[in-house]
N, C-alpha and C. Protein backbone atom coordinates (compact mmCIF):
# COMPACT_ATOMS: atom_id res chain seq x y z
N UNK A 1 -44.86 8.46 -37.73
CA UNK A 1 -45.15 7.63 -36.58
C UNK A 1 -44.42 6.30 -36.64
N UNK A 2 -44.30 5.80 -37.99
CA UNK A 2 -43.51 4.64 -38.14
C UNK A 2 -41.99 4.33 -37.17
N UNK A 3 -41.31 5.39 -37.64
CA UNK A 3 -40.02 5.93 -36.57
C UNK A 3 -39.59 5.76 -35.74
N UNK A 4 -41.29 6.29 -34.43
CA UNK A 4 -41.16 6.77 -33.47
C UNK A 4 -41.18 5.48 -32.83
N UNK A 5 -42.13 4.14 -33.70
CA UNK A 5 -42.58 3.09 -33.02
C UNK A 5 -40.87 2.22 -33.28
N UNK A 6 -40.26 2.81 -34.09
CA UNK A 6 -39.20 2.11 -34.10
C UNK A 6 -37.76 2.42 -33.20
N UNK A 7 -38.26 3.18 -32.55
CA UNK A 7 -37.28 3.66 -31.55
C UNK A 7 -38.06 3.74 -29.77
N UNK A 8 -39.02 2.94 -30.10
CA UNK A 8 -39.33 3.04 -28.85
C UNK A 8 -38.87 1.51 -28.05
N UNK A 9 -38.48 1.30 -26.81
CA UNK A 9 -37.86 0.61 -25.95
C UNK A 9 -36.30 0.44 -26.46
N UNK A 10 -36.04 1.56 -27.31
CA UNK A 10 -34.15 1.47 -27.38
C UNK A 10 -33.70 1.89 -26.02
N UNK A 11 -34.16 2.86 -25.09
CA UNK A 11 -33.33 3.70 -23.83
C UNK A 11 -33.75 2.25 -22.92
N UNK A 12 -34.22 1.35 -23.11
CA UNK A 12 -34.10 0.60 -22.05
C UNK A 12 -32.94 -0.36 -22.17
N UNK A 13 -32.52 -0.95 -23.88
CA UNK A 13 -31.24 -1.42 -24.51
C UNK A 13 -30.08 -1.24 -24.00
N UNK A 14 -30.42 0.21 -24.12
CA UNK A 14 -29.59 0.94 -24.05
C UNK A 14 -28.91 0.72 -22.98
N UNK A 15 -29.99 0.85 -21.60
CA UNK A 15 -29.48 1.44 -20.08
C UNK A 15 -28.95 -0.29 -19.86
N UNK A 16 -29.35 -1.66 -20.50
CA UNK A 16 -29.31 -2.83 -19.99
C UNK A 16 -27.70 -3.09 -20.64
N UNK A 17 -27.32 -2.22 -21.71
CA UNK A 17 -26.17 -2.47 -21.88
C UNK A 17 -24.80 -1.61 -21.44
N UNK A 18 -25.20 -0.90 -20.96
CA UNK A 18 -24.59 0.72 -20.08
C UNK A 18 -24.31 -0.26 -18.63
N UNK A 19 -25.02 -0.14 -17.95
CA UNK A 19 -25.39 -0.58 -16.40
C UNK A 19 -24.02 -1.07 -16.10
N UNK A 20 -24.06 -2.76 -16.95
CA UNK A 20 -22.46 -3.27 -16.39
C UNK A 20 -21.77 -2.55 -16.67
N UNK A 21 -21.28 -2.27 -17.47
CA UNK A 21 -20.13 -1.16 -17.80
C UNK A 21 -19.60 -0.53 -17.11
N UNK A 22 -20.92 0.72 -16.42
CA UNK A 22 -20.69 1.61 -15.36
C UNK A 22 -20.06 0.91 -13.88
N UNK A 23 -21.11 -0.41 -13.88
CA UNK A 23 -20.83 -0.63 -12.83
C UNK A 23 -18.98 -1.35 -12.61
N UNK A 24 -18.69 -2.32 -13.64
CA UNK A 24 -17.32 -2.28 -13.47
C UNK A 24 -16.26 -1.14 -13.92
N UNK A 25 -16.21 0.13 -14.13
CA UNK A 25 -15.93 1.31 -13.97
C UNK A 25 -16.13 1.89 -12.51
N UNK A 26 -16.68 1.67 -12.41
CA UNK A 26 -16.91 2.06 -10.83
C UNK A 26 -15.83 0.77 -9.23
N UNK A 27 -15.99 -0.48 -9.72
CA UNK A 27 -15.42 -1.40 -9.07
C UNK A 27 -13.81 -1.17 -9.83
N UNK A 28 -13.76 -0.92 -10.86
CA UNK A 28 -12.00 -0.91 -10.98
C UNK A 28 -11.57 0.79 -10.14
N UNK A 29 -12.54 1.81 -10.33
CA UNK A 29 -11.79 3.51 -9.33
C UNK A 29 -11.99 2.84 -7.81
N UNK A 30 -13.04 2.25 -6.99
CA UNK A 30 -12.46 1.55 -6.22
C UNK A 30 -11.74 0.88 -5.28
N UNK A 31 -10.96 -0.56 -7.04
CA UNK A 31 -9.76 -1.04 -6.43
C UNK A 31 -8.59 -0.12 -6.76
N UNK A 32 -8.49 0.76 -7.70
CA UNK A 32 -7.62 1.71 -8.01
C UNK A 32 -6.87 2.30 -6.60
N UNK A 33 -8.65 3.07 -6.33
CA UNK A 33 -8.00 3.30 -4.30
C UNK A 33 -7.72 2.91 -3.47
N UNK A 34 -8.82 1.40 -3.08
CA UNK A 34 -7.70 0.92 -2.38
C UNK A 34 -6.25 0.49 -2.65
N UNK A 35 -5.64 0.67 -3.46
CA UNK A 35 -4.37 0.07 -3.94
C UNK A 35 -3.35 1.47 -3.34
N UNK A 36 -4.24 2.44 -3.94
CA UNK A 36 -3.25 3.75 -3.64
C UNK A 36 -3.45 3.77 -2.14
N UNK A 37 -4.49 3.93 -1.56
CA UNK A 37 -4.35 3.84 0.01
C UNK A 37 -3.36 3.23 0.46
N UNK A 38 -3.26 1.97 -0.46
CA UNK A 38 -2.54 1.09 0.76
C UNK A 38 -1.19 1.53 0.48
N UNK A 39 -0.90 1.78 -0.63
CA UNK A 39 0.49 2.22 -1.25
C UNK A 39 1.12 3.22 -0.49
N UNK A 40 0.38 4.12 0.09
CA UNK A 40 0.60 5.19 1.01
C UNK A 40 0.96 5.64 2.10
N UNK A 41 0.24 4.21 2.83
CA UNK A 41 0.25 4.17 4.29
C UNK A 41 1.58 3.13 4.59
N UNK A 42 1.99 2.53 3.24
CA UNK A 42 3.25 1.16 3.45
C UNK A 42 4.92 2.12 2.92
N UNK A 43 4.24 3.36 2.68
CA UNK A 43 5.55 4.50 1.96
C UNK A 43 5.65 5.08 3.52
N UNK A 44 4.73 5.33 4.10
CA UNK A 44 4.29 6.22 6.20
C UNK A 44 5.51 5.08 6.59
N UNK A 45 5.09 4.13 6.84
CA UNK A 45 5.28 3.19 7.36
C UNK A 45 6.67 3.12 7.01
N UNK A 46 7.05 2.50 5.84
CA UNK A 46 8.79 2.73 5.77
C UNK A 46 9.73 3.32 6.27
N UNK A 47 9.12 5.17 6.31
CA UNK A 47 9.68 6.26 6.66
C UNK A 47 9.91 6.46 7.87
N UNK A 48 9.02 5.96 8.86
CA UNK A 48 8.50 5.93 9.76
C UNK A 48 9.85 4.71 10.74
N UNK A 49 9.50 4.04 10.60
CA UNK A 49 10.65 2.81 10.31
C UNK A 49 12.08 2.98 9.95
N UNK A 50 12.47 3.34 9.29
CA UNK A 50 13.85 4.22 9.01
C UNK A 50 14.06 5.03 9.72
N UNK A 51 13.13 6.05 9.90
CA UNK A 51 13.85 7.36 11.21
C UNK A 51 14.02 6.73 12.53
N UNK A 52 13.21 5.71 12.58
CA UNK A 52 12.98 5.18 14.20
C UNK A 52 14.57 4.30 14.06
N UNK A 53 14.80 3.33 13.49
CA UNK A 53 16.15 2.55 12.89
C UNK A 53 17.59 3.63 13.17
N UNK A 54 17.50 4.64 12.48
CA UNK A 54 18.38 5.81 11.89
C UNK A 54 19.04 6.49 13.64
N UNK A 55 18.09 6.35 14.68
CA UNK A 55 18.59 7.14 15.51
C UNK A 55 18.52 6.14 16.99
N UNK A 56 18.58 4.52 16.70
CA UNK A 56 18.84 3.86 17.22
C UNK A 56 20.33 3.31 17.86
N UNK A 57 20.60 3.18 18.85
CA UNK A 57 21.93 3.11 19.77
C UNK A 57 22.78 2.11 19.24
N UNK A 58 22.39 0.63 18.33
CA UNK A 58 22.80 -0.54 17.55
C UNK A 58 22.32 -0.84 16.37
N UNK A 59 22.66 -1.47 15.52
CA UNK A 59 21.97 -2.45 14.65
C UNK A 59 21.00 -3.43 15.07
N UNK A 60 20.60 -4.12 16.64
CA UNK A 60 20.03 -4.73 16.32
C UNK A 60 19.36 -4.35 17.22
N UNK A 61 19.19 -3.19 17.88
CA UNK A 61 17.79 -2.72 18.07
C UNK A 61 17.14 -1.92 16.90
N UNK A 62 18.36 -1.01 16.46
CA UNK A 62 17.48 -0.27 14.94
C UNK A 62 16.35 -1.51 14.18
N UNK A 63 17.39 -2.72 14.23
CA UNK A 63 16.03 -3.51 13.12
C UNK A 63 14.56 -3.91 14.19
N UNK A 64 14.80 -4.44 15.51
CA UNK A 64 13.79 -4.22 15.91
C UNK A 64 12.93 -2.72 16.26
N UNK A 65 13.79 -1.77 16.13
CA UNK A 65 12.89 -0.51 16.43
C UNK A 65 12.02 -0.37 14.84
N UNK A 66 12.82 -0.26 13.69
CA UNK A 66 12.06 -0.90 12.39
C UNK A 66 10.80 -1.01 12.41
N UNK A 67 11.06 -2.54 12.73
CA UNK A 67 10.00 -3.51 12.35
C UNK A 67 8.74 -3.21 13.38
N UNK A 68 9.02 -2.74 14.30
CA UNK A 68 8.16 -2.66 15.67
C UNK A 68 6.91 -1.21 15.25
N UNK A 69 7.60 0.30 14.64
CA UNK A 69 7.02 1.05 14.23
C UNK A 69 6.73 1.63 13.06
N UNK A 70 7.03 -0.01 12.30
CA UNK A 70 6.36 0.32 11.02
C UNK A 70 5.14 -0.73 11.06
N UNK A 71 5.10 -1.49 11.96
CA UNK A 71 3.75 -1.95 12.19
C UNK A 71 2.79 -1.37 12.75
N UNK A 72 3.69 -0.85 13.69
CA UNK A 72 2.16 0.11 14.49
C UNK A 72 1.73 1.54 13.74
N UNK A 73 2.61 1.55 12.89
CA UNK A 73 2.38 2.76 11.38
C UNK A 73 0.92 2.61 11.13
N UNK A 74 1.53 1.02 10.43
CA UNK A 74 0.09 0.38 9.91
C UNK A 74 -1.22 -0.07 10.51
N UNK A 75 -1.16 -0.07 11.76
CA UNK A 75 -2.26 0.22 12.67
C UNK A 75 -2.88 -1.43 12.73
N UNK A 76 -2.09 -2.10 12.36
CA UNK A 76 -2.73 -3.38 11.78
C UNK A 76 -3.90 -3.39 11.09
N UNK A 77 -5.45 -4.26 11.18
CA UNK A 77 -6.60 -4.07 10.80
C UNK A 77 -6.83 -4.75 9.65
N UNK A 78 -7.75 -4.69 8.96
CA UNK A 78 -8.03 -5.37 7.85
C UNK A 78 -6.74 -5.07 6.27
N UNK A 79 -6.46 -3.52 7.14
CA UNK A 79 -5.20 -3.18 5.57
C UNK A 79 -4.60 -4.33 5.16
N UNK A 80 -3.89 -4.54 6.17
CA UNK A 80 -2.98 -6.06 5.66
C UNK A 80 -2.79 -6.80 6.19
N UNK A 81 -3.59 -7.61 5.92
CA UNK A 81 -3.59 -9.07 6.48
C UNK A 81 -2.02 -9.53 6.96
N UNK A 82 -1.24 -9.38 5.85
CA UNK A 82 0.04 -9.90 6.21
C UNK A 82 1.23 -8.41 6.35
N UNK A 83 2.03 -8.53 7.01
CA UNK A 83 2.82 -7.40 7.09
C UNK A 83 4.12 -8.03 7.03
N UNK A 84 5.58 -7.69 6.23
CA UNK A 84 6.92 -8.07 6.21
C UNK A 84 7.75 -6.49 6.34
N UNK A 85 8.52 -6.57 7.44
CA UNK A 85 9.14 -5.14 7.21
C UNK A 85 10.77 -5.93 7.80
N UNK A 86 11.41 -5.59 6.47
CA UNK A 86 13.07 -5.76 6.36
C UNK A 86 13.67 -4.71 6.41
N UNK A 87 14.37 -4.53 7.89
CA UNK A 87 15.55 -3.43 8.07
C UNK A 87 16.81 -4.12 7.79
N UNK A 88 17.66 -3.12 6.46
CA UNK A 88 19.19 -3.35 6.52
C UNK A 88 19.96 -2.38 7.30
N UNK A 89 20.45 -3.21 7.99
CA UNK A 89 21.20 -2.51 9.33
C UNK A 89 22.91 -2.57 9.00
N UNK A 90 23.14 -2.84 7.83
CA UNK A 90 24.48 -3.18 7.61
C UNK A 90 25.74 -2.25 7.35
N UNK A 91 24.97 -0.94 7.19
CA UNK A 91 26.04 0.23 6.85
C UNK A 91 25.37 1.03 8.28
N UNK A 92 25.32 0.44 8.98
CA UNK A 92 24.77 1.25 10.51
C UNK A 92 26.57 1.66 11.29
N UNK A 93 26.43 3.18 11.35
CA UNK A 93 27.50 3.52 11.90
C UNK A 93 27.50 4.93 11.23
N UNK A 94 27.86 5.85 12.18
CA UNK A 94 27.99 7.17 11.87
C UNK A 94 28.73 7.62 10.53
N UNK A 95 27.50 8.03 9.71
CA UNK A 95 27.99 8.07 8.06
C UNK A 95 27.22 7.19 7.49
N UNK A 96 26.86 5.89 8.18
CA UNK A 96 25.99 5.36 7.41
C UNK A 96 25.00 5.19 6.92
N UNK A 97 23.89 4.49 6.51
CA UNK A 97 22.33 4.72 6.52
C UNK A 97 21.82 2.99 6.67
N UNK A 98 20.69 3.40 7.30
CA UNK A 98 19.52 2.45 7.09
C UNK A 98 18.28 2.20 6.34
N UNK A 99 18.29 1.20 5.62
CA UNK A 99 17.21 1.32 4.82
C UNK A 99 15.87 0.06 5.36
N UNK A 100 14.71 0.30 5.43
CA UNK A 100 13.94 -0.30 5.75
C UNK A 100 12.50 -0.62 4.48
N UNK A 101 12.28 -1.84 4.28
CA UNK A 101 10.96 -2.23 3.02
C UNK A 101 10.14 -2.83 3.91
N UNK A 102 9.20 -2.28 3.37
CA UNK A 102 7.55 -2.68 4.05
C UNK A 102 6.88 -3.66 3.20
N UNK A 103 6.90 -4.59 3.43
CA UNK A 103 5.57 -5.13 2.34
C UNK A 103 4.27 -5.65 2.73
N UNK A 104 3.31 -5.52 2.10
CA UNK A 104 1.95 -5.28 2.73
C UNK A 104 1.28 -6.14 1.85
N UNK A 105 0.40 -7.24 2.18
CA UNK A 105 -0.67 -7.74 1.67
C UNK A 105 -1.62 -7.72 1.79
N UNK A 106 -2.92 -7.30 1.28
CA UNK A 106 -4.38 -7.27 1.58
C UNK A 106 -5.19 -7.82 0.79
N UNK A 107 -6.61 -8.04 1.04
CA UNK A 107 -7.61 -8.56 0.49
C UNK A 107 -8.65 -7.94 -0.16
N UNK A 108 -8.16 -7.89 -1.49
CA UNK A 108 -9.12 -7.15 -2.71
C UNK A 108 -10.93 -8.07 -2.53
N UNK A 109 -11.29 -8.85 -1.69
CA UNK A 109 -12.20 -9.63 -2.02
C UNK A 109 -13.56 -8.82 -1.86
N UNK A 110 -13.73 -8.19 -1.38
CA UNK A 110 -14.97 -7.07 -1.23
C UNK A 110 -15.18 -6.05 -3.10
N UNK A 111 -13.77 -6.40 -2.97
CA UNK A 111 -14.09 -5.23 -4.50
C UNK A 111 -13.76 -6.26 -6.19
N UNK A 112 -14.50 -7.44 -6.12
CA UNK A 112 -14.25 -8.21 -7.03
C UNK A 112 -14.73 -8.15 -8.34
N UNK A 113 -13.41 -7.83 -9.20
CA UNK A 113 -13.73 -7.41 -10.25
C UNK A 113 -12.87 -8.51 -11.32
N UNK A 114 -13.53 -8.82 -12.30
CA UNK A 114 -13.33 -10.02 -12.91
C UNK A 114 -11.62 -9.73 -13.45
N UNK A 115 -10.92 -10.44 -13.83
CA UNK A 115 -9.96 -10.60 -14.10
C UNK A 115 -8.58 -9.90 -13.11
N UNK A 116 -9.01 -9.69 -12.09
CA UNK A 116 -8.21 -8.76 -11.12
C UNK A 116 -7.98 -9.68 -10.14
N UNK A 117 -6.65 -9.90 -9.50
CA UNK A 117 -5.96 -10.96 -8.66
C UNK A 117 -6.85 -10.37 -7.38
N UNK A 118 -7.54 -11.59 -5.90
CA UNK A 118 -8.46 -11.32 -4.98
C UNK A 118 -7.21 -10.51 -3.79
N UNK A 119 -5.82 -10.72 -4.10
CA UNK A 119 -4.75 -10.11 -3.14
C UNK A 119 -3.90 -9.38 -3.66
N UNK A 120 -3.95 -8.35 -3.04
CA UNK A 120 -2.57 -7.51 -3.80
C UNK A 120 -2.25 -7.12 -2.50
N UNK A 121 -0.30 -6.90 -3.34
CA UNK A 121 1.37 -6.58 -2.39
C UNK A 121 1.71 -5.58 -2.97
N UNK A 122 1.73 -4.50 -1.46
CA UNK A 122 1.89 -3.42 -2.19
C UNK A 122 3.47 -3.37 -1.16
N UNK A 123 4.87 -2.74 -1.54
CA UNK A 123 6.26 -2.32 -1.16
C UNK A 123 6.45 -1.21 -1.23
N UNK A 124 7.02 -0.97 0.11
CA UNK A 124 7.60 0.60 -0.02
C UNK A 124 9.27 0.22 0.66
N UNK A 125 10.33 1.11 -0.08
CA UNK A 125 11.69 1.13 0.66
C UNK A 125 11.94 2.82 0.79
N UNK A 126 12.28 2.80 2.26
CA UNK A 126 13.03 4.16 2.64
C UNK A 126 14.20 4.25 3.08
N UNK A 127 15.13 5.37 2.97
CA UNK A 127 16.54 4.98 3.49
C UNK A 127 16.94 6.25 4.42
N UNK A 128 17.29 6.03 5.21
CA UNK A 128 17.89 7.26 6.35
C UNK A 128 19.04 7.63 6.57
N UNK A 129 19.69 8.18 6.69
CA UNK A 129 21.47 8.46 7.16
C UNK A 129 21.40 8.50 8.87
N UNK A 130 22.55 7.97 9.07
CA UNK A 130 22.47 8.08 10.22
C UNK A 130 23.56 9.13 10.51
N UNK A 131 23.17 9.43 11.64
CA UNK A 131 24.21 10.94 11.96
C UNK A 131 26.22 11.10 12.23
N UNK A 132 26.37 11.55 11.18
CA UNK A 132 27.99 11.05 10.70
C UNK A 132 28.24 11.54 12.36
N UNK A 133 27.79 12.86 13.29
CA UNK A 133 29.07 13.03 13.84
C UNK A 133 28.16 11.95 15.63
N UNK A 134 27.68 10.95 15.37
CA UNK A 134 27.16 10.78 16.32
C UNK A 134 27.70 9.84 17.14
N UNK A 135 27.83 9.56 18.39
CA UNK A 135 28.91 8.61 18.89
C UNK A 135 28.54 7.91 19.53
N UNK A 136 28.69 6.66 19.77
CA UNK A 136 28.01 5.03 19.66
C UNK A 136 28.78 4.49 21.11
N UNK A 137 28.35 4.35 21.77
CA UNK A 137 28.70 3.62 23.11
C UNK A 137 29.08 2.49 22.75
């Protein structure tokens, strides 16, 4: 009986030293996802952005066609607060390609987990060819 009295209120120790643990295990899978979400939808978005660029009549509508539907990729919304999308339009010409980077900032502040920055930038770059035999007014 001695034992038994000596092991009794350990599972409560126990669970008081478990609890945090779990619970920041749980807040880092998470921010894990949101990170990959966002990583995902800013790779859409690039691609998205490049094809639209890639089969544009100039360079400087390709960069505004770019920038125009890789935002509305991103649907705006809380994803990212801030949005930067850089089309290089500089090898634009049949044979050439366009490449377009997304960069995306959002607000980790809902999922605050100690030593983890409250904003993360997530980048995506895609590159397109544009159509060698295609002919340019």
């Amino acid at each position: 009986m001695v034992g038994w009295r000596a092991d009794h209120g350990s599972a409560t120790v126990e669970l008081a030293v478990v609890t945090p643990l779990l619970v920041l295990f749980w807040l880092l899978a998470a921010t894990f996802s949101s990170v990959t979400t966002a990583h995902q939808r800013v790779e859409e978005a690039a691609q998205v952005g490049a094809q639209a660029a890639s089969v544009a009549p100039n360079g400087g509508t390709a960069a505004a066609s770019a920038s125009l539907l890789a935002r509305r990729e991103l649907g705006g919304g809380p994803l990212c607060a801030r949005v930067a999308v850089k089309a290089d339009v500089g090898a634009f010409g049949p044979g050439g390609s366009v490449t377009v980077t997304v960069t995306c900032q959002f607000d980790l502040g809902g999922l605050a987990v100690p030593g983890l920055p409250s904003v993360a930038s997530v980048s995506a770059t895609a590159t397109e060819p544009v159509d060698r035999y295609r002919v340019f007014a």
